[in-house]
Protein backbone atom coordinates (compact mmCIF):
# COMPACT_ATOMS: atom_id res chain seq x y z
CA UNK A 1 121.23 89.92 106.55
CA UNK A 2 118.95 87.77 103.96
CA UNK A 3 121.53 89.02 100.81
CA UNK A 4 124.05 87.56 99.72
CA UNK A 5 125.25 89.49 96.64
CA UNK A 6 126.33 92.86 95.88
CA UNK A 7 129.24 95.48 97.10
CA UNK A 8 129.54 93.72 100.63
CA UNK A 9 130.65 90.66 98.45
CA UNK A 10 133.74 92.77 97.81
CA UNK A 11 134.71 93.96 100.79
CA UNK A 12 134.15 90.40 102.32
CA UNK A 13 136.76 89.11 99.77
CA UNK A 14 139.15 92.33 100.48
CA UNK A 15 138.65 91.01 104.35
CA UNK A 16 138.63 86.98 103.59
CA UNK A 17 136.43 87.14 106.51
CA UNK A 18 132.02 87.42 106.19
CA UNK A 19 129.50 86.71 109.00
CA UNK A 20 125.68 86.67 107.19
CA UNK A 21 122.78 86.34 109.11
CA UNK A 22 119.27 84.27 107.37
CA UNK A 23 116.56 85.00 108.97
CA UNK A 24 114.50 82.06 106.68
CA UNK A 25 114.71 79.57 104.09
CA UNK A 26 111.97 81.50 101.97
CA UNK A 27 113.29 82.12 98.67
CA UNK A 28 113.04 86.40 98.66
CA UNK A 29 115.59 86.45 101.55
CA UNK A 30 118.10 84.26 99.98
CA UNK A 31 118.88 85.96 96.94
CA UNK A 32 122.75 85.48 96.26
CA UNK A 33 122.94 81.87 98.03
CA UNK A 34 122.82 79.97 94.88
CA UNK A 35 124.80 82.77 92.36
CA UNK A 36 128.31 82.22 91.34
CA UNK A 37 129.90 84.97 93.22
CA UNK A 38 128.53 83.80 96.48
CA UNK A 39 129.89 80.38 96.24
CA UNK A 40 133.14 81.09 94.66
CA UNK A 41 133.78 83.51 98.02
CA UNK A 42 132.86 80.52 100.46
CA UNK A 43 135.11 78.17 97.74
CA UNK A 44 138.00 80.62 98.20
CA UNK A 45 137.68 81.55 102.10
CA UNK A 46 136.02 77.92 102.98
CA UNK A 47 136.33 78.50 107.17
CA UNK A 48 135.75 82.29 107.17
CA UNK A 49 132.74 82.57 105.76
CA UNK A 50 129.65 81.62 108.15
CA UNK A 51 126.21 82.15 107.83
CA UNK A 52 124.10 82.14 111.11
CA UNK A 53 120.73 80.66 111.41
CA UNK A 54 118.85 77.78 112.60
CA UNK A 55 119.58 74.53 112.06
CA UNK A 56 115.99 73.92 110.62
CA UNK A 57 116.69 76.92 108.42
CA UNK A 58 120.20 75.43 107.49
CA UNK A 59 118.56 71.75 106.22
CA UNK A 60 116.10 73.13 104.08
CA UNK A 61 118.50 75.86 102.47
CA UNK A 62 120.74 73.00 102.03
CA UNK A 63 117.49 70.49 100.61
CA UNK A 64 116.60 72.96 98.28
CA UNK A 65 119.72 74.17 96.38
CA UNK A 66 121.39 71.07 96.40
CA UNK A 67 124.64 72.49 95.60
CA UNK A 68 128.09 71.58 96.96
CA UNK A 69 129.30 73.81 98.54
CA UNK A 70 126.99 73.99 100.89
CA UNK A 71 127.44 71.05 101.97
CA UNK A 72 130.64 72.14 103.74
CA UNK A 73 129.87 71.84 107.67
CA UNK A 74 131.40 74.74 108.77
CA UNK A 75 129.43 77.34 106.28
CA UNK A 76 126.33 77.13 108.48
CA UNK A 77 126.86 78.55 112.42
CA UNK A 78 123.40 77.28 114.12
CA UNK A 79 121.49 79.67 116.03
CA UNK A 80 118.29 78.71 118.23
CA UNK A 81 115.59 80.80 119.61
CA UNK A 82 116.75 82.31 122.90
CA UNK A 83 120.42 82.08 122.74
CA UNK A 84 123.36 85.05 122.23
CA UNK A 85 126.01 84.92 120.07
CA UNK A 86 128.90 87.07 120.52
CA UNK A 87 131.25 87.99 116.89
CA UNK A 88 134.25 89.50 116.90
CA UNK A 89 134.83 91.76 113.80
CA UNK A 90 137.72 92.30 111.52
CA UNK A 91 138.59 95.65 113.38
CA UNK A 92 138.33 93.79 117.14
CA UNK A 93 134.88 94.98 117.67
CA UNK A 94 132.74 92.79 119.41
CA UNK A 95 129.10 92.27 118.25
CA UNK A 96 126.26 90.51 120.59
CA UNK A 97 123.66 88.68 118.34
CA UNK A 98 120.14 87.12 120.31
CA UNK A 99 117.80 85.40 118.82
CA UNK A 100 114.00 85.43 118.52
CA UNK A 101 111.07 83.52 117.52
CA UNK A 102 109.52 85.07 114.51
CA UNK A 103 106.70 82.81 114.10
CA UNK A 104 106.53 82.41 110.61
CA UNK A 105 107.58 79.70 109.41
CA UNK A 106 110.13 76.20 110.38
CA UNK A 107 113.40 78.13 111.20
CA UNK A 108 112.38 81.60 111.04
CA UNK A 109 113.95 83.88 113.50
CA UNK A 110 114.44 87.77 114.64
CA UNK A 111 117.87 88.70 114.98
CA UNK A 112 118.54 91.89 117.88
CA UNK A 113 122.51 93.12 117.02
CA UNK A 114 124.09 95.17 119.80
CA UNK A 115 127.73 96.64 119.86
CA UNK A 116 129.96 95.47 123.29
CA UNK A 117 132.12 98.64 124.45
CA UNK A 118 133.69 97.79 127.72
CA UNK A 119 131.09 95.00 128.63
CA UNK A 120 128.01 97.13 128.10
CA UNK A 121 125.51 97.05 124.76
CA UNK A 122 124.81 99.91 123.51
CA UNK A 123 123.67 101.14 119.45
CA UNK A 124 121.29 98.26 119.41
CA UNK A 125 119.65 97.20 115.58
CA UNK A 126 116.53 95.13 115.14
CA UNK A 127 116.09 92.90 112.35
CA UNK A 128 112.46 91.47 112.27
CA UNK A 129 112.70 89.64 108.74
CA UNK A 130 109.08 88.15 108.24
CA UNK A 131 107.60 87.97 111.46
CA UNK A 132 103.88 87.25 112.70
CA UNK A 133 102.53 88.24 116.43
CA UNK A 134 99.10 86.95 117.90
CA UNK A 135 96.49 86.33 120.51
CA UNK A 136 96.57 83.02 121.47
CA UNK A 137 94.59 81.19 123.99
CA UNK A 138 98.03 78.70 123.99
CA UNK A 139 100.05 80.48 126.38
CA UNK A 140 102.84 78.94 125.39
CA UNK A 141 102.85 80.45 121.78
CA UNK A 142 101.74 83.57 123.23
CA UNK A 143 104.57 83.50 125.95
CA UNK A 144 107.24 83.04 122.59
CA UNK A 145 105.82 85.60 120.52
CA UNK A 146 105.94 88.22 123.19
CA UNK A 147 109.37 87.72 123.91
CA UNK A 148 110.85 90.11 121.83
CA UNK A 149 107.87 92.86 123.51
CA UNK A 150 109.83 92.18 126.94
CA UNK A 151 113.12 92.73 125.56
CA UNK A 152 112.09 96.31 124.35
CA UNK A 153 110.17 97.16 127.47
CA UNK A 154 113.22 95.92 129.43
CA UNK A 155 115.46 98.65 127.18
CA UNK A 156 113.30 101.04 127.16
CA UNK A 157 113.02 101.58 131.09
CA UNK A 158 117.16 101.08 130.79
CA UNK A 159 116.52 104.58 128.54
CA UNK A 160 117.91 102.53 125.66
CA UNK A 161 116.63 102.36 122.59
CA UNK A 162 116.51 100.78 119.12
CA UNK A 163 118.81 102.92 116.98
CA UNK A 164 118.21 101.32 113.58
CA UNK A 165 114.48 98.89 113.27
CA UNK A 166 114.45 96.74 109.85
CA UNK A 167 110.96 95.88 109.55
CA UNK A 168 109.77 93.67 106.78
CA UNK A 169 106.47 95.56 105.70
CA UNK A 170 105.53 92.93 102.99
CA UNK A 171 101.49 93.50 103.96
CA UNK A 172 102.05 96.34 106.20
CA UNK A 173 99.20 98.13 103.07
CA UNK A 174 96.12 99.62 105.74
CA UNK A 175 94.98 101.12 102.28
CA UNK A 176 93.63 97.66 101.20
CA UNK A 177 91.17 96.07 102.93
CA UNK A 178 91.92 92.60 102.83
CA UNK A 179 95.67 93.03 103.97
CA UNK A 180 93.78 93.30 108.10
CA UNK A 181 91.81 90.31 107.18
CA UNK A 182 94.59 87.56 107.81
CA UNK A 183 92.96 84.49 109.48
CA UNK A 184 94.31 83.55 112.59
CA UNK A 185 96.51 80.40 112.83
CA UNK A 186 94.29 78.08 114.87
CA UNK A 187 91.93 79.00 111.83
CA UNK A 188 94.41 77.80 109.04
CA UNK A 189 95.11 74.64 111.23
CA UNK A 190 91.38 74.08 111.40
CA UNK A 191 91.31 74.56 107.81
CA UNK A 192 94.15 71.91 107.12
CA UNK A 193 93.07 69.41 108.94
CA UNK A 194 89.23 69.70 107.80
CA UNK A 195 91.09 69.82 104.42
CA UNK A 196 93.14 66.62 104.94
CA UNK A 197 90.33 64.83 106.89
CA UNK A 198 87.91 65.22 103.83
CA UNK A 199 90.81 64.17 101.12
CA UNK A 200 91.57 60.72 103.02
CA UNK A 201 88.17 59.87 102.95
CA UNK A 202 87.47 60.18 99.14
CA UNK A 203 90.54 58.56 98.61
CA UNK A 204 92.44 56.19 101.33
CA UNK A 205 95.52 55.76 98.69
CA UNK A 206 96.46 59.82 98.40
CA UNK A 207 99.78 60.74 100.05
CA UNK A 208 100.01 64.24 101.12
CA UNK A 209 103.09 65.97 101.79
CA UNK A 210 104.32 68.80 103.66
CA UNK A 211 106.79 71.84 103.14
């Protein structure tokens, strides 16, 4: 998940067969996607080789390496907040993938893995990547970001739990002040638009973009 270099490489290529998960298009989880060894594996295994995110994710990876091979239509399996995906590994196992709204930027998702034996989950794994949860007076952001809260209450009075949580902790820091002082996002849209608002009126002619 969000690497795409190192030993797993190998075994992928002793398998010709590799399912990768992005959780983003941000640059620190796609280490690997634009390094030789990466793209000679999807040039030698071509339809085996999938990497599973959303389509939104998918465009921008592909706008921003601009490199052939990924290109090929079949590289990218599109995921979308709220669906389940169900993998079956090289050894027959079968693997249940959902999807979450992570909230942090276009694309970005939670992935929740759970192993199928006999029709029922069990060894479940969370993978958060970057995520961001808030109060919101819009219920309908709130409703999204709690989604992945029901999920775990829902386990957890099924006595099931979370066996393995990966938790990006990039500002998780409660030693430094200013890591609890995020603003919240109606405040940065408040801030943009102010921002925006105050540049088209000095000058008519500027073009501003967006990423």
């Amino acid at each position: 998940v969000d690497y795409f270099k190192g030993s797993y490489l190998d075994d992928v290529r002793k398998q010709k067969k590799g399912y990768f998960f992005l959780s983003h298009c941000h640059t620190d989880h796609t280490k690997g996607i634009n390094e030789y060894e990466f793209i000679n594996l999807c040039e030698d295994f071509g339809k085996t080789i999938k990497i599973y995110c959303t389509s939104t994710t998918a465009t921008l990876v592909r706008n921003r390496n601009k490199l052939n091979y990924l290109d090929n239509k079949s590289l990218f399996e599109p995921v979308e907040v709220g669906e389940s995906h169900y993998i079956q590994l090289p050894d027959k196992e079968t693997i249940k993938v959902r999807v979450f709204d992570a909230k942090h930027c276009p694309g970005s998702v939670m992935f929740l893995f759970s192993r199928l034996n006999g029709g029922c989950e069990k060894e479940y794994a969370l993978y958060t990547g970057d995520f961001r949860f808030e109060n919101s007076e819009n219920s309908e952001k709130s409703e999204n970001s709690e989604e992945i809260y029901k999920v775990l209450e829902e386990l957890k009075d099924q006595k099931k739990q979370v066996a393995n949580l990966y938790l990006d902790t990039t500002f998780f820091c409660p030693y430094i002040e200013k890591c609890n002082e995020f603003p919240s996002r109606e405040n940065c849209e408040d801030k943009a638009k102010k921002f925006v608002e105050k540049e088209r009126e000095e000058n008519p002619n500027v073009t501003i973009g967006t990423c």
